[in-house]
PDB file of N, CA and C in Angstrom:
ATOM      1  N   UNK A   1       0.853  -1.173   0.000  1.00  0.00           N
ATOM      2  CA  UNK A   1       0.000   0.000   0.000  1.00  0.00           C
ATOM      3  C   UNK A   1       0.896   1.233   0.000  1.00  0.00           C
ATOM      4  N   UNK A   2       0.696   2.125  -1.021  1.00  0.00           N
ATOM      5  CA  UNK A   2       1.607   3.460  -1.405  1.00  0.00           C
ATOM      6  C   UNK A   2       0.653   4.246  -0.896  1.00  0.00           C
ATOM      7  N   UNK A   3       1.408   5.248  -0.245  1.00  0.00           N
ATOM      8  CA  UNK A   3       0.736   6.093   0.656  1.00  0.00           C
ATOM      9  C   UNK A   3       1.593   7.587   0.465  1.00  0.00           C
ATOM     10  N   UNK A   4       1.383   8.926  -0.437  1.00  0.00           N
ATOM     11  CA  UNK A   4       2.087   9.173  -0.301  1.00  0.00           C
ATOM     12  C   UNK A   4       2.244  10.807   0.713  1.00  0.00           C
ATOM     13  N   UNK A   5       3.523  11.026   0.433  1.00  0.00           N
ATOM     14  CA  UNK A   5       3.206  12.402   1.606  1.00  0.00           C
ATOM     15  C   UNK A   5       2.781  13.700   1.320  1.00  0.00           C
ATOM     16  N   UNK A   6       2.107  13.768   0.295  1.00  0.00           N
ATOM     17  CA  UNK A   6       0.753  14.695   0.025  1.00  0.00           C
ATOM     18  C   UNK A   6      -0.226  14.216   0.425  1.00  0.00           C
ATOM     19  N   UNK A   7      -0.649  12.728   0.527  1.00  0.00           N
ATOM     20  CA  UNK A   7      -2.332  12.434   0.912  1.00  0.00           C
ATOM     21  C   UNK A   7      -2.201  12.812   2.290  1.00  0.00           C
ATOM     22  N   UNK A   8      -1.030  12.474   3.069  1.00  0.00           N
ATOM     23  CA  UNK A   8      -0.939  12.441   4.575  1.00  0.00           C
ATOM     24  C   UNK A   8      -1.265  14.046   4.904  1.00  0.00           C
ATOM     25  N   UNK A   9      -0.557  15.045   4.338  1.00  0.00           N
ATOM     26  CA  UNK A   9      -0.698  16.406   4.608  1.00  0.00           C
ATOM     27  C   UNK A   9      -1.638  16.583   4.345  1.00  0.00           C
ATOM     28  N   UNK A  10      -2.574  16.612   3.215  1.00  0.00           N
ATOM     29  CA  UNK A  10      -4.153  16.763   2.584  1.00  0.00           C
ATOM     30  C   UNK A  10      -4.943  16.700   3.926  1.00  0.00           C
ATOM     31  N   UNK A  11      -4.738  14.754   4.431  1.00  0.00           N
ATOM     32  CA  UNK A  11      -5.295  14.263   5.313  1.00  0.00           C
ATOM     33  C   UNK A  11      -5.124  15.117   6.828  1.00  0.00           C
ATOM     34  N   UNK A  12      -4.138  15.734   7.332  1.00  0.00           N
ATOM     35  CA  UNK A  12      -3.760  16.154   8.455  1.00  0.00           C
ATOM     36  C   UNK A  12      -4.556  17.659   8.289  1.00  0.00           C
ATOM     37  N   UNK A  13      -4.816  18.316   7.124  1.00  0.00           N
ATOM     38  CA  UNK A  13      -4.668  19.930   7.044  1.00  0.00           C
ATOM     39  C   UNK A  13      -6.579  19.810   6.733  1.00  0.00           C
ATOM     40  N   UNK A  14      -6.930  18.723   6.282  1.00  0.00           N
ATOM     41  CA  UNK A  14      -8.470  18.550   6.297  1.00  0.00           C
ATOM     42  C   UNK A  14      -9.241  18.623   7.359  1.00  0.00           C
ATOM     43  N   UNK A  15      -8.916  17.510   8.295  1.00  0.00           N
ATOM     44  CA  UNK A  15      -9.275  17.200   9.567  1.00  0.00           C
ATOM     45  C   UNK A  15      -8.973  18.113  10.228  1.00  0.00           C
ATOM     46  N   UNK A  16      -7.633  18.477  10.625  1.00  0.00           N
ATOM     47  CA  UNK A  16      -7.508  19.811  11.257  1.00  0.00           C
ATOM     48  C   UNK A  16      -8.075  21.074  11.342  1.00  0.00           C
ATOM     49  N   UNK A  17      -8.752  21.415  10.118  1.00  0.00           N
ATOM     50  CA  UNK A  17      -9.385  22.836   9.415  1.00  0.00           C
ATOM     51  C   UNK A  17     -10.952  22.542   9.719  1.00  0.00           C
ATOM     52  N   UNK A  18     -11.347  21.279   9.508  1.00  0.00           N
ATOM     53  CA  UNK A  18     -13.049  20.870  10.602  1.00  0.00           C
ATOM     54  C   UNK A  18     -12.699  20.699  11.981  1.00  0.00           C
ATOM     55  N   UNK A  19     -11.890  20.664  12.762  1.00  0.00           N
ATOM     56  CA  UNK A  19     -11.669  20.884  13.951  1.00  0.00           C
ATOM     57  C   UNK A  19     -11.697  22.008  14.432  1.00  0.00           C
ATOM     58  N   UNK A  20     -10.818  22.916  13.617  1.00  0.00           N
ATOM     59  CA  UNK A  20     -10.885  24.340  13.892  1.00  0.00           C
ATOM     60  C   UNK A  20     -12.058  25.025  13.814  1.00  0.00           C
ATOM     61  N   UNK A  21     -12.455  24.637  12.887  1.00  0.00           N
ATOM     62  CA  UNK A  21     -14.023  25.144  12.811  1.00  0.00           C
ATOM     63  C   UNK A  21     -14.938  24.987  13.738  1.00  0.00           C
ATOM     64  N   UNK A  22     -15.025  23.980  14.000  1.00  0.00           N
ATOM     65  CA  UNK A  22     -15.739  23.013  14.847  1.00  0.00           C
ATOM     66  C   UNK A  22     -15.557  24.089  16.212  1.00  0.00           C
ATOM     67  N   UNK A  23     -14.470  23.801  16.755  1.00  0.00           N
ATOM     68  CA  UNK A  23     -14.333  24.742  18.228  1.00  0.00           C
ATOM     69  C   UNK A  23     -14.580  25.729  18.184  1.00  0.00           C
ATOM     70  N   UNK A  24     -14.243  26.718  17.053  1.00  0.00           N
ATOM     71  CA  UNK A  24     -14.120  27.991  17.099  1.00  0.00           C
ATOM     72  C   UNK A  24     -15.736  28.514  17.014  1.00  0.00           C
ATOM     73  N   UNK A  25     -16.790  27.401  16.130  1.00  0.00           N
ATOM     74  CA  UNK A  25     -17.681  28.284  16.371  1.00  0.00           C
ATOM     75  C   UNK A  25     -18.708  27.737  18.217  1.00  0.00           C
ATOM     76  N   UNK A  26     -18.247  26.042  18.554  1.00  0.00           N
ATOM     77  CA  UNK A  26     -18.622  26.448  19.898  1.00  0.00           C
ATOM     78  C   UNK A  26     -18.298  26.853  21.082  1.00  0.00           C
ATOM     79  N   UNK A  27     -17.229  28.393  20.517  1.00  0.00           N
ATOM     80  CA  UNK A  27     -16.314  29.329  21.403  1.00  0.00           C
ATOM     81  C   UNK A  27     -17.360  30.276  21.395  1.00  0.00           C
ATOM     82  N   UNK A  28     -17.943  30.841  20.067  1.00  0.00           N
ATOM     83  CA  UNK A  28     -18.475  32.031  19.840  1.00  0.00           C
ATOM     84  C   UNK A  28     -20.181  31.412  20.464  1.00  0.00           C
ATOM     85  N   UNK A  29     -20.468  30.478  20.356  1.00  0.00           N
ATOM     86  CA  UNK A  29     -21.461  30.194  20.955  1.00  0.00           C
ATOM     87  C   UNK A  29     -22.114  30.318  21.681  1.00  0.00           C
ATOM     88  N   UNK A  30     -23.242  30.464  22.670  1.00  0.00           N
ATOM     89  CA  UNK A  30     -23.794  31.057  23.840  1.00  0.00           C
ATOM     90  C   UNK A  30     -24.746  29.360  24.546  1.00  0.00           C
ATOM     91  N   UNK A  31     -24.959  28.389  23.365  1.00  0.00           N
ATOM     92  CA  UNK A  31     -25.652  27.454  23.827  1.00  0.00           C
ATOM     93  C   UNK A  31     -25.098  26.985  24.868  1.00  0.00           C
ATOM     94  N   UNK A  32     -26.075  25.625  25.363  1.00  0.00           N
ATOM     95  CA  UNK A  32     -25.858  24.937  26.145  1.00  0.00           C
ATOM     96  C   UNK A  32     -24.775  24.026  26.374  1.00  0.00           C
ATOM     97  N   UNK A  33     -24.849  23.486  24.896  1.00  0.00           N
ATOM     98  CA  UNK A  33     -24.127  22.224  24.296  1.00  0.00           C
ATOM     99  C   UNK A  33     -22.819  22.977  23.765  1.00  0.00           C
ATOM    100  N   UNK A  34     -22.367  24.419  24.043  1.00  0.00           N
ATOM    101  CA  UNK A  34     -21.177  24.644  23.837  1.00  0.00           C
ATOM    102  C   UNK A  34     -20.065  24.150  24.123  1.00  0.00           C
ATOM    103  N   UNK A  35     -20.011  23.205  25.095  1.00  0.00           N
ATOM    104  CA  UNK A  35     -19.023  22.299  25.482  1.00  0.00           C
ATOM    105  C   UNK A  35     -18.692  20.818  24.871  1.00  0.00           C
ATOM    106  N   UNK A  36     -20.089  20.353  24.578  1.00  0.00           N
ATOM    107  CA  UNK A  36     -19.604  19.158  23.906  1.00  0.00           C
ATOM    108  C   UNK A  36     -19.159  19.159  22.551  1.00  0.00           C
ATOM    109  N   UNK A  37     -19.642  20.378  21.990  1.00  0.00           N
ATOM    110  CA  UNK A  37     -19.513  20.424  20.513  1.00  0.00           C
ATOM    111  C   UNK A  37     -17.612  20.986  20.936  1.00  0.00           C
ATOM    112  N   UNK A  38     -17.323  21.969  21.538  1.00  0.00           N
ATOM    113  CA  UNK A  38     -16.033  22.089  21.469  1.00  0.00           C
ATOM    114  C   UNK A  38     -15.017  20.613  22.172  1.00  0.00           C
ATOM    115  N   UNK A  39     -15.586  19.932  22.632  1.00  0.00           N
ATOM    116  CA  UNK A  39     -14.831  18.441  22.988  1.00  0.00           C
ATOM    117  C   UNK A  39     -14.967  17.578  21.534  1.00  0.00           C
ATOM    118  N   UNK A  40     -15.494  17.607  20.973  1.00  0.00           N
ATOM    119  CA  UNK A  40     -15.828  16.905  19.303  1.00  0.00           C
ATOM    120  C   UNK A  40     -14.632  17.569  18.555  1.00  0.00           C
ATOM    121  N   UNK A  41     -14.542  18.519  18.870  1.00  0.00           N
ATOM    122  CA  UNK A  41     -13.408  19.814  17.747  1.00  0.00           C
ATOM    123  C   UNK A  41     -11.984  19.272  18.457  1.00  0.00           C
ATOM    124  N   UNK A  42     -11.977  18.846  19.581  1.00  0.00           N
ATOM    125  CA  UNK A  42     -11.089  18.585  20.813  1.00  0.00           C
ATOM    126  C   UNK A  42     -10.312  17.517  20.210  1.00  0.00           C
ATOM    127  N   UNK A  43     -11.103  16.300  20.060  1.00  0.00           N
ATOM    128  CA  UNK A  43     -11.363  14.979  19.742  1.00  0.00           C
ATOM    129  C   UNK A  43     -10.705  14.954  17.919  1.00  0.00           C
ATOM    130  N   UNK A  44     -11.900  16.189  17.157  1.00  0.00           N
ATOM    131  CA  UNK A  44     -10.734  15.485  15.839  1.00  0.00           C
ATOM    132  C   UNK A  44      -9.699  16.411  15.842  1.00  0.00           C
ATOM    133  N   UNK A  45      -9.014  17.050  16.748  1.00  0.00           N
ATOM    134  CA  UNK A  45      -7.709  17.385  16.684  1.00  0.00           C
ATOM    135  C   UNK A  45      -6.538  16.353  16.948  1.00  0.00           C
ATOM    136  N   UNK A  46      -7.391  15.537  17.958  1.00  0.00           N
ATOM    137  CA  UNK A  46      -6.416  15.053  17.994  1.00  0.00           C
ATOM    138  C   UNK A  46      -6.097  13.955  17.422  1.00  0.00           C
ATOM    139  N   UNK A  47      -7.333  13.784  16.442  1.00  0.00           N
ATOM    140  CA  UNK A  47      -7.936  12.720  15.065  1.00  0.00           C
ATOM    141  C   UNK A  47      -6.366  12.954  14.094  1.00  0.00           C
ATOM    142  N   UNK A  48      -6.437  14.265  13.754  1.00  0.00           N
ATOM    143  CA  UNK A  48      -5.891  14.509  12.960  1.00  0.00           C
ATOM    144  C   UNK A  48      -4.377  14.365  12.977  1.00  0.00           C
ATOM    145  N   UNK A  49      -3.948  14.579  14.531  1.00  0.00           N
ATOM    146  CA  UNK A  49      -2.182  14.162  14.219  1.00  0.00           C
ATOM    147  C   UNK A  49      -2.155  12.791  14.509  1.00  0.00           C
ATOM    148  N   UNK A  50      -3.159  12.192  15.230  1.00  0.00           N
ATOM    149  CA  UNK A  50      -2.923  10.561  15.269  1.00  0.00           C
ATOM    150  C   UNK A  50      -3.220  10.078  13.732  1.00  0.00           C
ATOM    151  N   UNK A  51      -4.172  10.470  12.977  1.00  0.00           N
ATOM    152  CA  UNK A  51      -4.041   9.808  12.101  1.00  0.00           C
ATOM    153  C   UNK A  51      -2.898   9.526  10.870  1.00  0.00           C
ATOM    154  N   UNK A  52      -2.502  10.934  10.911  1.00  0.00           N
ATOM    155  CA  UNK A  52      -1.082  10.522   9.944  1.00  0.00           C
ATOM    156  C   UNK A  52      -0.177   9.872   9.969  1.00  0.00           C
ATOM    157  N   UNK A  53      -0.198  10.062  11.612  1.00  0.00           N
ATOM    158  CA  UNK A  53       1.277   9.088  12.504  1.00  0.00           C
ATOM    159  C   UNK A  53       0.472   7.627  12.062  1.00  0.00           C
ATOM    160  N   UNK A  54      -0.352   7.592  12.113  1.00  0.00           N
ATOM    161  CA  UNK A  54      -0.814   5.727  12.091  1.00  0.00           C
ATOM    162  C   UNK A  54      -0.691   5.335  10.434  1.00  0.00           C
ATOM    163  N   UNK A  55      -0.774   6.309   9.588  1.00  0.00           N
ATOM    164  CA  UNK A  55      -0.878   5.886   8.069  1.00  0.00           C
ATOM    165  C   UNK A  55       0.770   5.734   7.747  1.00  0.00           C
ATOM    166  N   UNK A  56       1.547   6.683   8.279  1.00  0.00           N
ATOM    167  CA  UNK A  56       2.647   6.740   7.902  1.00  0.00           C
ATOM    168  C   UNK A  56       3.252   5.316   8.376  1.00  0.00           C
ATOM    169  N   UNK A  57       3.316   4.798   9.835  1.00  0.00           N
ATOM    170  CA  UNK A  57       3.947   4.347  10.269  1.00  0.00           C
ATOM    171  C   UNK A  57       3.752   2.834   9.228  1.00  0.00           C
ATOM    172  N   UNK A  58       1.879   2.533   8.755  1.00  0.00           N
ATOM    173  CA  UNK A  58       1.366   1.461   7.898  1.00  0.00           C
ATOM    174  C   UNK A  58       2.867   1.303   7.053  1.00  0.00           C
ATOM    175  N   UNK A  59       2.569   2.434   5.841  1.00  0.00           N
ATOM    176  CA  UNK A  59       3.521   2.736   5.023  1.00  0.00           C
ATOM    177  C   UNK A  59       5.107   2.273   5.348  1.00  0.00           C
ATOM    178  N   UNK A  60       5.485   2.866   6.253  1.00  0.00           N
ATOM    179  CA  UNK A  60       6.868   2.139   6.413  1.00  0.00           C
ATOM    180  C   UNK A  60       6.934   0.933   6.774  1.00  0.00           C
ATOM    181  N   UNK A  61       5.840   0.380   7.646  1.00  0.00           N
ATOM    182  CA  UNK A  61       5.781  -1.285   7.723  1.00  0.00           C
ATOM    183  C   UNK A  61       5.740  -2.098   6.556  1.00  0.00           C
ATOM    184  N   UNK A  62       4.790  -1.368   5.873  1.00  0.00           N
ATOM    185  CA  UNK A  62       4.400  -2.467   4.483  1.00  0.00           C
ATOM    186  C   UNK A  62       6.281  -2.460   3.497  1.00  0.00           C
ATOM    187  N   UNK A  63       6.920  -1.106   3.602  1.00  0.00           N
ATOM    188  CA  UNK A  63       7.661  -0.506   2.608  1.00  0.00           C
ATOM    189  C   UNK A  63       9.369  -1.798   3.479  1.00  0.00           C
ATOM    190  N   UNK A  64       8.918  -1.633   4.158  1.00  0.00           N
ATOM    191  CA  UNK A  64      10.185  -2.783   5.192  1.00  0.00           C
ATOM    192  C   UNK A  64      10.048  -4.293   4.486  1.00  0.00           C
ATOM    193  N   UNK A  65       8.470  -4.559   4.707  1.00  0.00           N
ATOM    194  CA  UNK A  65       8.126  -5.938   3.937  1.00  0.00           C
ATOM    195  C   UNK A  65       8.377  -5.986   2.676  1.00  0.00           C
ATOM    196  N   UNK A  66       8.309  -5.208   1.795  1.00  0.00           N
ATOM    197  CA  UNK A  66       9.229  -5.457  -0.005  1.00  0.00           C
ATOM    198  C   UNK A  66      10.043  -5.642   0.058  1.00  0.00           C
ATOM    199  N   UNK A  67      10.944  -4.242   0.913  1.00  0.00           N
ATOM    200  CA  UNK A  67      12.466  -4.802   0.447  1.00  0.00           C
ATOM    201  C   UNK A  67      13.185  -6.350   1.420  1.00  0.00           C
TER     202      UNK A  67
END
C-alpha cells in the first residue's frame, strides 16, 4: 500500500481545518451544548495528528516488507 506524503498532509490539514471550525464556532457560541460540541473539535484534533502518525507508520511497515 503506497501512501504518499501529500495524501498524509491533505489528510492532516483537512481534519484539522473541521476541527478548527468546529471549536471555534462552539467558542463564539452562547448554547448549552457549547461544550460538547467544542470536545468533538477537541477529539478530531487530535484525530488529525494521530491519524497521519498511524498511516505513515502502515507505510513504512508495508515498505520494510518489499524490500
Amino acid at each position: 500500500m503506497y501512501i504518499s506524503k501529500k495524501f498524509l498532509i491533505i489528510n492532516f490539514v483537512f481534519i484539522f481545518i473541521c476541527a478548527f471550525i468546529i471549536t471555534y464556532y462552539s467558542f463564539i457560541d452562547s448554547y448549552n451544548v457549547s461544550f460538547q460540541i467544542s470536545s468533538i473539535g477537541g477529539l478530531l484534533t487530535g484525530y488529525s495528528i494521530l491519524m497521519p502518525i498511524k498511516l505513515y507508520a502502515l507505510f513504512l511497515k508495508d515498505k520494510d516488507e518489499i524490500e
